[in-house]
C-alpha atoms as a PDB file:
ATOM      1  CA  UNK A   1    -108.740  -5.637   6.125  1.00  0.00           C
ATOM      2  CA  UNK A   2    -105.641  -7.072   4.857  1.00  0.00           C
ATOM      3  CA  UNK A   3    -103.536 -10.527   5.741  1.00  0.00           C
ATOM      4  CA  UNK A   4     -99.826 -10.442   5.052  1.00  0.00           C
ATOM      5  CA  UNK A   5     -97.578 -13.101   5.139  1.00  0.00           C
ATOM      6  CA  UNK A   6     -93.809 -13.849   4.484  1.00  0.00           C
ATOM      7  CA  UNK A   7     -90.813 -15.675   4.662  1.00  0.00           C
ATOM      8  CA  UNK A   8     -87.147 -14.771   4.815  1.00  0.00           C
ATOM      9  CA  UNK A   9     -85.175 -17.849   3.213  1.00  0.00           C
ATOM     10  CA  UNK A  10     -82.869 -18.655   6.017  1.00  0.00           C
ATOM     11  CA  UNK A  11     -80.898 -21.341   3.849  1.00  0.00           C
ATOM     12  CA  UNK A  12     -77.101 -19.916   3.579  1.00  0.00           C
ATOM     13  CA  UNK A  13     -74.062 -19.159   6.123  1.00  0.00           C
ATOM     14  CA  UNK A  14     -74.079 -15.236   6.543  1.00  0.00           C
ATOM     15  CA  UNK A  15     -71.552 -13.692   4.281  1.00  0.00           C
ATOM     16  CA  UNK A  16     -68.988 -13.150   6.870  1.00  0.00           C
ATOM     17  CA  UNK A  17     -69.074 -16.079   9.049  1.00  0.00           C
ATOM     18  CA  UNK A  18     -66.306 -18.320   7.851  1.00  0.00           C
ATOM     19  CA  UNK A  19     -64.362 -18.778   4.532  1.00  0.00           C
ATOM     20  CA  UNK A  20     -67.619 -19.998   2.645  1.00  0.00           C
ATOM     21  CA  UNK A  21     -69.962 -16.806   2.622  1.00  0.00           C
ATOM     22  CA  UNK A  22     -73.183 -18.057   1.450  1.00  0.00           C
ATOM     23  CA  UNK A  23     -72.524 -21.563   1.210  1.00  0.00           C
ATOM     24  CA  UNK A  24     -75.841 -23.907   1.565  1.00  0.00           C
ATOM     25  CA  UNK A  25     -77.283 -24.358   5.363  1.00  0.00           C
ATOM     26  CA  UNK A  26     -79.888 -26.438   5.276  1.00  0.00           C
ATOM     27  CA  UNK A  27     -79.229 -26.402   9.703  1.00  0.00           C
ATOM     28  CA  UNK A  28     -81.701 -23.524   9.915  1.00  0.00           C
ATOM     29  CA  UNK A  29     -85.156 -23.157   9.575  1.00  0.00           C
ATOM     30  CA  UNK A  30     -86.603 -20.327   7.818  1.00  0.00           C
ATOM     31  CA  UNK A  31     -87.665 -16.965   8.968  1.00  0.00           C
ATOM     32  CA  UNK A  32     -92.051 -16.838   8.714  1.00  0.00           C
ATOM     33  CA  UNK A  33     -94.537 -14.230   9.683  1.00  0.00           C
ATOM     34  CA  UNK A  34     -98.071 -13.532   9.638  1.00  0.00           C
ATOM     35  CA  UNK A  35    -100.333 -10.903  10.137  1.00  0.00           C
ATOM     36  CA  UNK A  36    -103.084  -8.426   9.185  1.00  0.00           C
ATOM     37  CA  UNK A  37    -103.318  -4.858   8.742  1.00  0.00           C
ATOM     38  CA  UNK A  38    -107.092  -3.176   9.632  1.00  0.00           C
ATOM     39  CA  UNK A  39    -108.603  -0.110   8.758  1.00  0.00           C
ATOM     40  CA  UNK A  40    -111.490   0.894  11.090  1.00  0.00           C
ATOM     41  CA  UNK A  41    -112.185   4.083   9.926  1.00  0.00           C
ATOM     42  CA  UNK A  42    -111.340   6.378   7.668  1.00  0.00           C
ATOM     43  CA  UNK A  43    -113.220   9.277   6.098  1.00  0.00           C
ATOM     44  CA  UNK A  44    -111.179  11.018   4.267  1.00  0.00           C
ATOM     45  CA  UNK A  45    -109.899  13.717   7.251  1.00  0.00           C
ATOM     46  CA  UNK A  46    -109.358  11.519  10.304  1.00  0.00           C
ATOM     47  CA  UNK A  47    -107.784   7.682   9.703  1.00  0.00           C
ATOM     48  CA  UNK A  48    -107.388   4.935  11.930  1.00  0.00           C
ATOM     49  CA  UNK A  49    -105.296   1.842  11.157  1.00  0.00           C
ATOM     50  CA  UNK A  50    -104.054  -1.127  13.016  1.00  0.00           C
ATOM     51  CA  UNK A  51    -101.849  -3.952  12.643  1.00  0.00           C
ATOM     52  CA  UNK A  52    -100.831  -7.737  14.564  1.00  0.00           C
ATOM     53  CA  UNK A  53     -98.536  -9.507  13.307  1.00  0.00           C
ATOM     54  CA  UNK A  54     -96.129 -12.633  14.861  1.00  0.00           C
ATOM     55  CA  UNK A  55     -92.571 -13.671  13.420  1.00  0.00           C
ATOM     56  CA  UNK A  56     -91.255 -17.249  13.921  1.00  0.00           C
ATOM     57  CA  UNK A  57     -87.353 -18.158  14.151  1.00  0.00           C
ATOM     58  CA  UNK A  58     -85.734 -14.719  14.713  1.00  0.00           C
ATOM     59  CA  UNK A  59     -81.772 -14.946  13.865  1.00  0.00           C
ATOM     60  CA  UNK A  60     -79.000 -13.665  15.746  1.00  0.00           C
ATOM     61  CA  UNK A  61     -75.624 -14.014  15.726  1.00  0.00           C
ATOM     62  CA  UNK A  62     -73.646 -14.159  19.396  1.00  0.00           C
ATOM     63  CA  UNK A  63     -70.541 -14.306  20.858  1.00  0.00           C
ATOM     64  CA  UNK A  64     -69.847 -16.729  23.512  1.00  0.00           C
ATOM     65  CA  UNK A  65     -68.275 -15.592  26.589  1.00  0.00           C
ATOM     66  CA  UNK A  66     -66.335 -18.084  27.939  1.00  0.00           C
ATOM     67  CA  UNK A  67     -64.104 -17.575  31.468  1.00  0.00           C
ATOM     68  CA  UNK A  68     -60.921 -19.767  32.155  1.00  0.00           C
ATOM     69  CA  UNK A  69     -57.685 -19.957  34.018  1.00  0.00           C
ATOM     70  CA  UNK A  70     -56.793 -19.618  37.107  1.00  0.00           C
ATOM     71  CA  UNK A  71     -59.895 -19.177  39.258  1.00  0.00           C
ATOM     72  CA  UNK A  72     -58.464 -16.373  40.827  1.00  0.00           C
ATOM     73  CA  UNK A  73     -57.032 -14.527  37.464  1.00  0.00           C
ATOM     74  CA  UNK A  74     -59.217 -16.183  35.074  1.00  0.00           C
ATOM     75  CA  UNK A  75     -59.232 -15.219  31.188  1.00  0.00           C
ATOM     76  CA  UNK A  76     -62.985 -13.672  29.490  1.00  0.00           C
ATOM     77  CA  UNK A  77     -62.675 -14.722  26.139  1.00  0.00           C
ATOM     78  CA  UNK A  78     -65.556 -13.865  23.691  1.00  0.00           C
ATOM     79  CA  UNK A  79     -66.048 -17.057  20.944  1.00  0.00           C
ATOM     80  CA  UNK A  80     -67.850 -16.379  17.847  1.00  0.00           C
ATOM     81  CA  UNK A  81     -71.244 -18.391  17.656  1.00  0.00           C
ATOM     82  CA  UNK A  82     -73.118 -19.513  14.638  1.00  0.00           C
ATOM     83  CA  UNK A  83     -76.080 -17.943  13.214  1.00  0.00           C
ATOM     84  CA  UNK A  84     -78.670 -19.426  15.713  1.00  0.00           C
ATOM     85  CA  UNK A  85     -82.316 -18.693  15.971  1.00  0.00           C
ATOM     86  CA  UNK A  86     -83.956 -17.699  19.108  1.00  0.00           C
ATOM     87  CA  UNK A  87     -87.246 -17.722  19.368  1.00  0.00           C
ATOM     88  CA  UNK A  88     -90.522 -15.834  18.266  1.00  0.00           C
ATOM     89  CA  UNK A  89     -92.031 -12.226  18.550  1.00  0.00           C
ATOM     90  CA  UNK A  90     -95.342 -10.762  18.815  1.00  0.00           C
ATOM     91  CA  UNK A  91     -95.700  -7.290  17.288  1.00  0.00           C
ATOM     92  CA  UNK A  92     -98.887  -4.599  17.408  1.00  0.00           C
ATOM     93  CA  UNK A  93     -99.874  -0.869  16.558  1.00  0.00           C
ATOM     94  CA  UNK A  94    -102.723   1.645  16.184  1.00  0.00           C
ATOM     95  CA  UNK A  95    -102.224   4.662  14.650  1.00  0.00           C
ATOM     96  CA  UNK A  96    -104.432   7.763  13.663  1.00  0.00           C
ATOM     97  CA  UNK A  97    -103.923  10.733  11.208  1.00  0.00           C
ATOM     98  CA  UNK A  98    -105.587  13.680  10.804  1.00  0.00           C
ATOM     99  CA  UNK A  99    -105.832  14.863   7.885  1.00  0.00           C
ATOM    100  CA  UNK A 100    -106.983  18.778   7.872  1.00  0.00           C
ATOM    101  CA  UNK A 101    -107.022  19.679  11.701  1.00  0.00           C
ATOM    102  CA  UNK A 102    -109.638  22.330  10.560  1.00  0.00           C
ATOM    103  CA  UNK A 103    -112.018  22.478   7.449  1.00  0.00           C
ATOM    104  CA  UNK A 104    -110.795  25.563   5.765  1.00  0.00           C
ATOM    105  CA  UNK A 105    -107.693  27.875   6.334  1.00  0.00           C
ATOM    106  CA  UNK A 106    -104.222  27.481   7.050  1.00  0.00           C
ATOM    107  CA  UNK A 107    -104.820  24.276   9.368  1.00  0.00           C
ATOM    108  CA  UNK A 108    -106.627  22.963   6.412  1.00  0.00           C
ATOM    109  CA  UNK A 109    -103.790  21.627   4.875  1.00  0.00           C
ATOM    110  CA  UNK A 110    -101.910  20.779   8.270  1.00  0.00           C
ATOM    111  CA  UNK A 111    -101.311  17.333   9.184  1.00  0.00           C
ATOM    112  CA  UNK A 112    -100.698  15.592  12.751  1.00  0.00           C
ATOM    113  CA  UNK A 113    -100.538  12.155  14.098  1.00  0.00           C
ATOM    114  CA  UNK A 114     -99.678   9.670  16.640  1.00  0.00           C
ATOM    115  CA  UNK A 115     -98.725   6.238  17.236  1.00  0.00           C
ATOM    116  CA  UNK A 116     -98.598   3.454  19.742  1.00  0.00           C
ATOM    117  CA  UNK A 117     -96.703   0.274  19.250  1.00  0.00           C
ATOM    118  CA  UNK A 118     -96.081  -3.031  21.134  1.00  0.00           C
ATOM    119  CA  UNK A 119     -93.701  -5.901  21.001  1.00  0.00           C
ATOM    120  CA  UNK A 120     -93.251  -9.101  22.986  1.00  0.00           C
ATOM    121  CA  UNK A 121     -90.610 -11.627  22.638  1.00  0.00           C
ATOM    122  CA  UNK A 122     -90.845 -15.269  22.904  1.00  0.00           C
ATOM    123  CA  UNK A 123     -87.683 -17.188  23.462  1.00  0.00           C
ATOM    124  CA  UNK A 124     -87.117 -20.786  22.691  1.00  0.00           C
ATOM    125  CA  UNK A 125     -86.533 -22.985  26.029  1.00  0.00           C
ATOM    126  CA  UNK A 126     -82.700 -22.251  26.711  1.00  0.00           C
ATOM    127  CA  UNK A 127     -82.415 -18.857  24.825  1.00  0.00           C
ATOM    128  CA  UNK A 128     -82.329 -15.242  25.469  1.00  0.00           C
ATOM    129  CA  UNK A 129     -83.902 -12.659  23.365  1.00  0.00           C
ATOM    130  CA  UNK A 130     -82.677  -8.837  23.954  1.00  0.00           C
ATOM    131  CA  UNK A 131     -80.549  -9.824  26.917  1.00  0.00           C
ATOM    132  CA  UNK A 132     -83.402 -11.854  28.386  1.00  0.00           C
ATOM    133  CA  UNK A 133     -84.630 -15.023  29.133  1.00  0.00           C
ATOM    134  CA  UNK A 134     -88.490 -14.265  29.748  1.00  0.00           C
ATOM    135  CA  UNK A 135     -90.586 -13.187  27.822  1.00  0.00           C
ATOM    136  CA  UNK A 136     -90.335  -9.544  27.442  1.00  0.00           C
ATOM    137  CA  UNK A 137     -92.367  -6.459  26.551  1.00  0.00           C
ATOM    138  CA  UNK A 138     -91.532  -3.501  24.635  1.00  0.00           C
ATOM    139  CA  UNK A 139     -93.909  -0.444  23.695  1.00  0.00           C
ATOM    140  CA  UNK A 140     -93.130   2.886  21.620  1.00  0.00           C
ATOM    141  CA  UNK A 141     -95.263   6.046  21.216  1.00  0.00           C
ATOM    142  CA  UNK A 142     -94.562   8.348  17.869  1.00  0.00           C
ATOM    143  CA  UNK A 143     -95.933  11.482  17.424  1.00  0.00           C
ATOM    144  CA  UNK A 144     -95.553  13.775  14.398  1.00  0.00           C
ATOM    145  CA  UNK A 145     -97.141  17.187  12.649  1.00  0.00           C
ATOM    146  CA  UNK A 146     -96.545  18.673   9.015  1.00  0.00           C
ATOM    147  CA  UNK A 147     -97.090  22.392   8.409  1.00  0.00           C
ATOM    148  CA  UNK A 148     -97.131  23.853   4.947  1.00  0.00           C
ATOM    149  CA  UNK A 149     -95.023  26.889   4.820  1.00  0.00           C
ATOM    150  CA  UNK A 150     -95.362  28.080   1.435  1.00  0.00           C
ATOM    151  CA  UNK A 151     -97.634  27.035  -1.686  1.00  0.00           C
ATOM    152  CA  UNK A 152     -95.186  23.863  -2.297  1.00  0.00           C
ATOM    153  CA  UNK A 153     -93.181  23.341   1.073  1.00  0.00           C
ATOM    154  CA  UNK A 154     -93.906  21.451   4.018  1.00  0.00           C
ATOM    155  CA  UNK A 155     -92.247  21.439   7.546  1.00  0.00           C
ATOM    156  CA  UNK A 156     -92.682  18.749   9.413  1.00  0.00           C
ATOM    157  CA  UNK A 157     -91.651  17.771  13.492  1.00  0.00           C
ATOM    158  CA  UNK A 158     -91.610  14.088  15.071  1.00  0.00           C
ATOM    159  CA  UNK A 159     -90.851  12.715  18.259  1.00  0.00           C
ATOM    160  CA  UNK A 160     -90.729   9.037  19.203  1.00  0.00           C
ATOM    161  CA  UNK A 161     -90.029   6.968  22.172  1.00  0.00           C
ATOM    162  CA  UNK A 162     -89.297   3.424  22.805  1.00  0.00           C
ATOM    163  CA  UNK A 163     -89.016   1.340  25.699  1.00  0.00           C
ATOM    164  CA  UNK A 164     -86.279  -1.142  27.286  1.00  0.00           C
ATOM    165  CA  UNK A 165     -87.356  -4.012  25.349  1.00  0.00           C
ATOM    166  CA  UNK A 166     -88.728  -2.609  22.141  1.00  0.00           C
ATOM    167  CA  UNK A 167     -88.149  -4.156  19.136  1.00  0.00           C
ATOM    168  CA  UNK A 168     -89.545  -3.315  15.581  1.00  0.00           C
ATOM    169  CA  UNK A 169     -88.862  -4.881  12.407  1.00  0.00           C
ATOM    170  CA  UNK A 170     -87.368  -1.526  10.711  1.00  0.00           C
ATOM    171  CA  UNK A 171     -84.298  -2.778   9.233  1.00  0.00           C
ATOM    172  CA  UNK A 172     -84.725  -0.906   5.659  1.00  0.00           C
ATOM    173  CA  UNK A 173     -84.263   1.937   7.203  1.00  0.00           C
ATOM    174  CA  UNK A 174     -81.775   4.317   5.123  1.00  0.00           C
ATOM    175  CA  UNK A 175     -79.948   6.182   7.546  1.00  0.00           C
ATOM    176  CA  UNK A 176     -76.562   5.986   8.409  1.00  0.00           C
ATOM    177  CA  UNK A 177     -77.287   5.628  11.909  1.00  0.00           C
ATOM    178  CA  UNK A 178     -80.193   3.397  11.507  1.00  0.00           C
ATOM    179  CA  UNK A 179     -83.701   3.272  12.131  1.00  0.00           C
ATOM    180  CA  UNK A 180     -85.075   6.255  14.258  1.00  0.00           C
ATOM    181  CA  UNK A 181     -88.181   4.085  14.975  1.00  0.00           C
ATOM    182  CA  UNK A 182     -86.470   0.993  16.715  1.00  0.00           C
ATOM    183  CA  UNK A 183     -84.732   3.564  18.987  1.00  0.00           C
ATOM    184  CA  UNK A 184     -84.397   2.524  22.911  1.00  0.00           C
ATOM    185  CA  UNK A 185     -84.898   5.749  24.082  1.00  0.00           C
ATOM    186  CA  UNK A 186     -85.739   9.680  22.432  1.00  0.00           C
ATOM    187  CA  UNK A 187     -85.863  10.604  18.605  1.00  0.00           C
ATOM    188  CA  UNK A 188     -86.424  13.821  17.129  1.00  0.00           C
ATOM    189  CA  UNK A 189     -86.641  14.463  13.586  1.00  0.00           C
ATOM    190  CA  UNK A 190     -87.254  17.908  11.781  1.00  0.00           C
ATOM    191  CA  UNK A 191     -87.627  17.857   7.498  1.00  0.00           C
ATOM    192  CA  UNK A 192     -88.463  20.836   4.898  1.00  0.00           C
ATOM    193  CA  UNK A 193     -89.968  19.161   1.687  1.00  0.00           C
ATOM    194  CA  UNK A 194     -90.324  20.782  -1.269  1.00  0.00           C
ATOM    195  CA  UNK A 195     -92.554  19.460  -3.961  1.00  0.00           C
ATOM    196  CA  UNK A 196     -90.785  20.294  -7.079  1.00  0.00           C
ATOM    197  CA  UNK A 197     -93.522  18.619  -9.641  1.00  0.00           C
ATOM    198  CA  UNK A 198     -96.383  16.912  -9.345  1.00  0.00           C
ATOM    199  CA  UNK A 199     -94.608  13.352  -8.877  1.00  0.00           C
ATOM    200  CA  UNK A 200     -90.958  15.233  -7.756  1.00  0.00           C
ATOM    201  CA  UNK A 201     -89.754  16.571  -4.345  1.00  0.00           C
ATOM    202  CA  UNK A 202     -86.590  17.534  -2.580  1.00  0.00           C
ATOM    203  CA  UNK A 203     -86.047  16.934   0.705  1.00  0.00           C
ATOM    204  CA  UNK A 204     -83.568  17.908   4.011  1.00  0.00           C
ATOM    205  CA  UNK A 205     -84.207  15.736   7.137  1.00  0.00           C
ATOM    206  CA  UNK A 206     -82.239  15.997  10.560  1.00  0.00           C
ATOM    207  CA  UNK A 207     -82.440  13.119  12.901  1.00  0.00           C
ATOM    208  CA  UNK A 208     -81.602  13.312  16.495  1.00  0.00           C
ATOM    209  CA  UNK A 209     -81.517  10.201  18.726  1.00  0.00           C
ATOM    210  CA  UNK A 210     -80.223  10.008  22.482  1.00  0.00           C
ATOM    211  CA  UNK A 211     -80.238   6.216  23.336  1.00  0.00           C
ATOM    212  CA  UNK A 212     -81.196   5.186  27.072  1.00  0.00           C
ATOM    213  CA  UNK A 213     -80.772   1.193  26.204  1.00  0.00           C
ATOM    214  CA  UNK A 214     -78.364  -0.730  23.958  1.00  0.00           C
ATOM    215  CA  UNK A 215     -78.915  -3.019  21.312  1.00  0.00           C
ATOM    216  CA  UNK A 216     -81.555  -0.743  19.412  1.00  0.00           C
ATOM    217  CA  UNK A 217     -80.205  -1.523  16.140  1.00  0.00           C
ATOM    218  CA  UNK A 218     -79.125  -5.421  16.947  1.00  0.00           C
ATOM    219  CA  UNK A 219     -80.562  -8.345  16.350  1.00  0.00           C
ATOM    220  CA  UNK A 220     -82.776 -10.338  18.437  1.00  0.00           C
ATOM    221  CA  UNK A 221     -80.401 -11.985  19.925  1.00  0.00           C
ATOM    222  CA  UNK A 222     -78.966 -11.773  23.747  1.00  0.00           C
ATOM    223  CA  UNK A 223     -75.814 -10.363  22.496  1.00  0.00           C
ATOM    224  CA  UNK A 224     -75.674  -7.625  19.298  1.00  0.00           C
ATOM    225  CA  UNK A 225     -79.994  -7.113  21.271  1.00  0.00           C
ATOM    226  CA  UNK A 226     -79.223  -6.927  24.553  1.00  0.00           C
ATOM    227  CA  UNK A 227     -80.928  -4.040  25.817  1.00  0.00           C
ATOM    228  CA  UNK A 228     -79.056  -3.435  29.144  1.00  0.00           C
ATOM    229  CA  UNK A 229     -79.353   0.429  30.691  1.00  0.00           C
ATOM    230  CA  UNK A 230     -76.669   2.185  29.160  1.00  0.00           C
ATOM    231  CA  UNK A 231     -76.360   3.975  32.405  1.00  0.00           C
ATOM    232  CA  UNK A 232     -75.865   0.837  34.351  1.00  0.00           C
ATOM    233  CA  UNK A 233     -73.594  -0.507  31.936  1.00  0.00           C
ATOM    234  CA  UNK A 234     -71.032   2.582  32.437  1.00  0.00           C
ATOM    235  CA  UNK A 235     -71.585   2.270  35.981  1.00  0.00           C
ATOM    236  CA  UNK A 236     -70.608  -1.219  35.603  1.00  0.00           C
ATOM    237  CA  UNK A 237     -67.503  -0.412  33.624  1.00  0.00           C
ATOM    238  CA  UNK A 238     -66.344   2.386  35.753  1.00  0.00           C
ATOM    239  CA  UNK A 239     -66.335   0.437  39.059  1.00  0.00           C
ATOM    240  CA  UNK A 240     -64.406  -2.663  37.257  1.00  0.00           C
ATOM    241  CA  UNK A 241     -62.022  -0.065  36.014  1.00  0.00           C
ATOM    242  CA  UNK A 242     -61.741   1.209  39.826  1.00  0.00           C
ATOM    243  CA  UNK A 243     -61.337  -1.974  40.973  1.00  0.00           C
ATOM    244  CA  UNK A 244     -58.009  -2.769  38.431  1.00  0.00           C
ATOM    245  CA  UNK A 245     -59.721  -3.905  36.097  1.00  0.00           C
ATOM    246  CA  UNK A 246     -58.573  -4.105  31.964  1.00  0.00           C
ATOM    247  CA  UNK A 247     -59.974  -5.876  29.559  1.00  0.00           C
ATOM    248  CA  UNK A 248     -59.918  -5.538  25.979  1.00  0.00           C
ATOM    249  CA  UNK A 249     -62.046  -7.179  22.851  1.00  0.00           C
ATOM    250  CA  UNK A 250     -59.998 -10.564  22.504  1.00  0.00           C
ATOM    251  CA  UNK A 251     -60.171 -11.426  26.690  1.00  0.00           C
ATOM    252  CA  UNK A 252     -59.913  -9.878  29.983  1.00  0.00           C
ATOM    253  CA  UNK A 253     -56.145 -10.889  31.872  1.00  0.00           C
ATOM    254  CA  UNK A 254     -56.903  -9.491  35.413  1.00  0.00           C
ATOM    255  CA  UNK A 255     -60.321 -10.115  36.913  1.00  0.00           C
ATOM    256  CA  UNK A 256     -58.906 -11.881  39.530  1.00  0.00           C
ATOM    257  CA  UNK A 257     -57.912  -8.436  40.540  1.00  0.00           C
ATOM    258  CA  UNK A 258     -61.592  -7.663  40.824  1.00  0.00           C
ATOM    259  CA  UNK A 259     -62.476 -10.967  42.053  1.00  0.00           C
ATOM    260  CA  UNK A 260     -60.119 -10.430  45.014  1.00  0.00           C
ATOM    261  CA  UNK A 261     -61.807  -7.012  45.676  1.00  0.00           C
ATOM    262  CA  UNK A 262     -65.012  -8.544  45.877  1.00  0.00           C
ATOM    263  CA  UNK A 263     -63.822 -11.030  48.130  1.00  0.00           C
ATOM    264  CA  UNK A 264     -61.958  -8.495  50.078  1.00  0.00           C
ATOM    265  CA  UNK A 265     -65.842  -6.715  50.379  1.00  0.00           C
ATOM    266  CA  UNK A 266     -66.904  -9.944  51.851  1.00  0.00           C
ATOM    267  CA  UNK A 267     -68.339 -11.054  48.750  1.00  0.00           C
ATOM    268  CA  UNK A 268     -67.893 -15.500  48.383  1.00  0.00           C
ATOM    269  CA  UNK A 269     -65.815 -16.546  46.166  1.00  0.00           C
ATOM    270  CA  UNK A 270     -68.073 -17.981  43.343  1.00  0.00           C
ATOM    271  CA  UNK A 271     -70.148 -14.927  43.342  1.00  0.00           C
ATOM    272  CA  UNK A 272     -67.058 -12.654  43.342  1.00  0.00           C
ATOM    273  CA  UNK A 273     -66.002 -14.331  40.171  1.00  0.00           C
ATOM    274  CA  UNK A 274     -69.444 -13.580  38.518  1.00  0.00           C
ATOM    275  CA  UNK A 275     -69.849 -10.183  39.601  1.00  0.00           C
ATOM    276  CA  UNK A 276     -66.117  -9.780  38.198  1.00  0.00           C
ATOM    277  CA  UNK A 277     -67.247 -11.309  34.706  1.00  0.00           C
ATOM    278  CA  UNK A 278     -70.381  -9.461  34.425  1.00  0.00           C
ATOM    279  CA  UNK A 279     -68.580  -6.015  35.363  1.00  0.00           C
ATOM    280  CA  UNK A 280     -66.291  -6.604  32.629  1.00  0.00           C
ATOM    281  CA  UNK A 281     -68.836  -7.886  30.139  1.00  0.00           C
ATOM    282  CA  UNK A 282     -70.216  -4.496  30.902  1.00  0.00           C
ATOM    283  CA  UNK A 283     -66.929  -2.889  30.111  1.00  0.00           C
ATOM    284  CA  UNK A 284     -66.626  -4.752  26.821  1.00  0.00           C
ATOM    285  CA  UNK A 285     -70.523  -3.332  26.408  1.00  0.00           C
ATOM    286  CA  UNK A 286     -69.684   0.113  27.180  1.00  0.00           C
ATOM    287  CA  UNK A 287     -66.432   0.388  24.380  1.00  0.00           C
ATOM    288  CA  UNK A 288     -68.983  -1.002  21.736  1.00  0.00           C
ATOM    289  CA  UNK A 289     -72.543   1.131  22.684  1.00  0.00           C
ATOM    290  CA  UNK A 290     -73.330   4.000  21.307  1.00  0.00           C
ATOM    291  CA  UNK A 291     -75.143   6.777  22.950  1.00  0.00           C
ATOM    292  CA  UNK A 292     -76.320   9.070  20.580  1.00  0.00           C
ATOM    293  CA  UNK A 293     -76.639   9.587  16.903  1.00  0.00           C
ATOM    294  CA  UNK A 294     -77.204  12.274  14.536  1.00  0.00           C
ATOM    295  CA  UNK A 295     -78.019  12.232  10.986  1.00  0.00           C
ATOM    296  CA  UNK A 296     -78.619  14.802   7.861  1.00  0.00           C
ATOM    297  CA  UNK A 297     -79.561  13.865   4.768  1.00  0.00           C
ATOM    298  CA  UNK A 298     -81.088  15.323   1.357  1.00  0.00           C
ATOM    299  CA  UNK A 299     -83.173  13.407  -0.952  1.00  0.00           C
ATOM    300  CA  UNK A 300     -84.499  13.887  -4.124  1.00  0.00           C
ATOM    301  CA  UNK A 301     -88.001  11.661  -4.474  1.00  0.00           C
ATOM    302  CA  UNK A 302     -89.883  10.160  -7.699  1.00  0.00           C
ATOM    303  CA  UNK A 303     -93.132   9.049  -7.209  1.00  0.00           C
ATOM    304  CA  UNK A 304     -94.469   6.699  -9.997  1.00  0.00           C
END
């Protein structure tokens, strides 16, 4: 049984935030967690471990939409915010390893696992976390094997899945597309390793991801997080564009076009001018989202 705490020093602007990267912010409080990591069993072949843990004062850094004008060709202009804080998360997982699937041959030496994880937000009164304002629940399964191939190589297969609100605290990853594990959607990885010497080993490593929700990679924010259906999000974008709708990064110059559509469908006016600015937020969305990634990478490791 372990406990593990820690603390992220949240006392400086962000680096690109204004003219004054880094300069002292004493506005903020800083980032804390706590947990513990438990081993209920483990002989040697099969392994169990769990872990809890709960962060405090998650960051994020939003832009501010902000609609104007004319009521019937307003302006969507997106402001940048601060770094604000938005609340608290939960986090959980149990995984078990087997290691051996058999006692003697070549399953001996094979190795497979699996994984379940959890994650709950908790937004301050006022903010959204991942797009929402309640208190949301994400989950993730990860499954995995390693074969050996020859005396010194090892193929190995994983799959993982996460759910619309998942959201793990994997931001070492070192991929160019970012962490397979906090994925919003499928994940397949494939690897060869090669162990070279007793403490060096070579490596190739494909990653495969095919996102179903944004904001996988954000923060935990309601912006750079929010994890809104990618599909509805296109859907959302393609009916503002058939509508007459444009809209570009820096503002949106026509949704009274859409707002008189609405209108025109019956829709009141108040609610037509929402519907318009939350089809082209989903536009703006759907430039910015990214809907799959792949990644390939060799490594050479030294273990100390």
């Amino acid at each position: 049984f372990k406990v593990c705490m820690g603390r992220g020093s949240t006392n400086a602007t962000p680096m690109f935030a204004d003219g004054t990267p880094y300069a002292e912010n004493e506005g903020l409080d800083n980032i804390d967690l706590a947990g513990f990591i438990f081993e209920p069993y483990n002989d040697g072949q099969f392994i169990v471990k769990t872990t809890w843990f709960k962060a405090f004062e998650l960051p994020g850094m939003d832009p501010v939409p902000a609609i104007s004008g004319d009521p019937m060709n307003p302006s969507l202009a997106m402001t940048p915010s601060d770094f604000t804080q938005y609340g608290d998360m939960q986090g959980a997982a149990i995984s078990v390893l087997v290691d051996g699937i058999t006692e003697d041959g070549y399953f001996a030496d094979a190795k497979v696992f699996g994984s379940f994880a959890w994650s709950k937000t908790q937004p301050d009164d006022g903010s959204a976390m991942l797009g929402s304002a309640d208190s949301e629940t994400g989950t993730s399964y990860w499954v995995g094997a390693q074969l050996p191939v020859t005396e010194k190589g090892v193929v190995g297969l994983e799959f993982n899945h996460g759910s619309q609100y998942w959201r793990p605290f994997t931001y070492a990853e070192d991929t160019m597309i970012g962490s397979k594990i906090a994925a919003r959607g499928d994940a397949w990885e494939a690897y060869f390793t090669y162990q070279l010497t007793d403490a060096l080993s070579a490596q190739v490593r494909y990653t495969d991801v095919t996102y179903d929700y944004a904001g996988s990679q954000g923060f935990f924010g309601n912006f750079s997080g929010n994890a809104m259906k990618i599909d509805d999000m296109k859907a959302g974008a393609s009916a503002f564009a058939a509508m007459g709708g444009t809209v570009d990064q820096n503002g949106a110059h026509n949704l009274g076009v859409v707002t008189g559509a609405l209108m025109g469908q019956g829709m009141p006016m108040a609610q037509a001018q929402q519907t318009a600015g939350e089809m082209a937020g989903a536009a703006i969305f759907a430039e910015n989202t990214v809907e799959a990634a792949q990644d390939f990478r060799f490594y050479l490791r030294y273990r100390f």
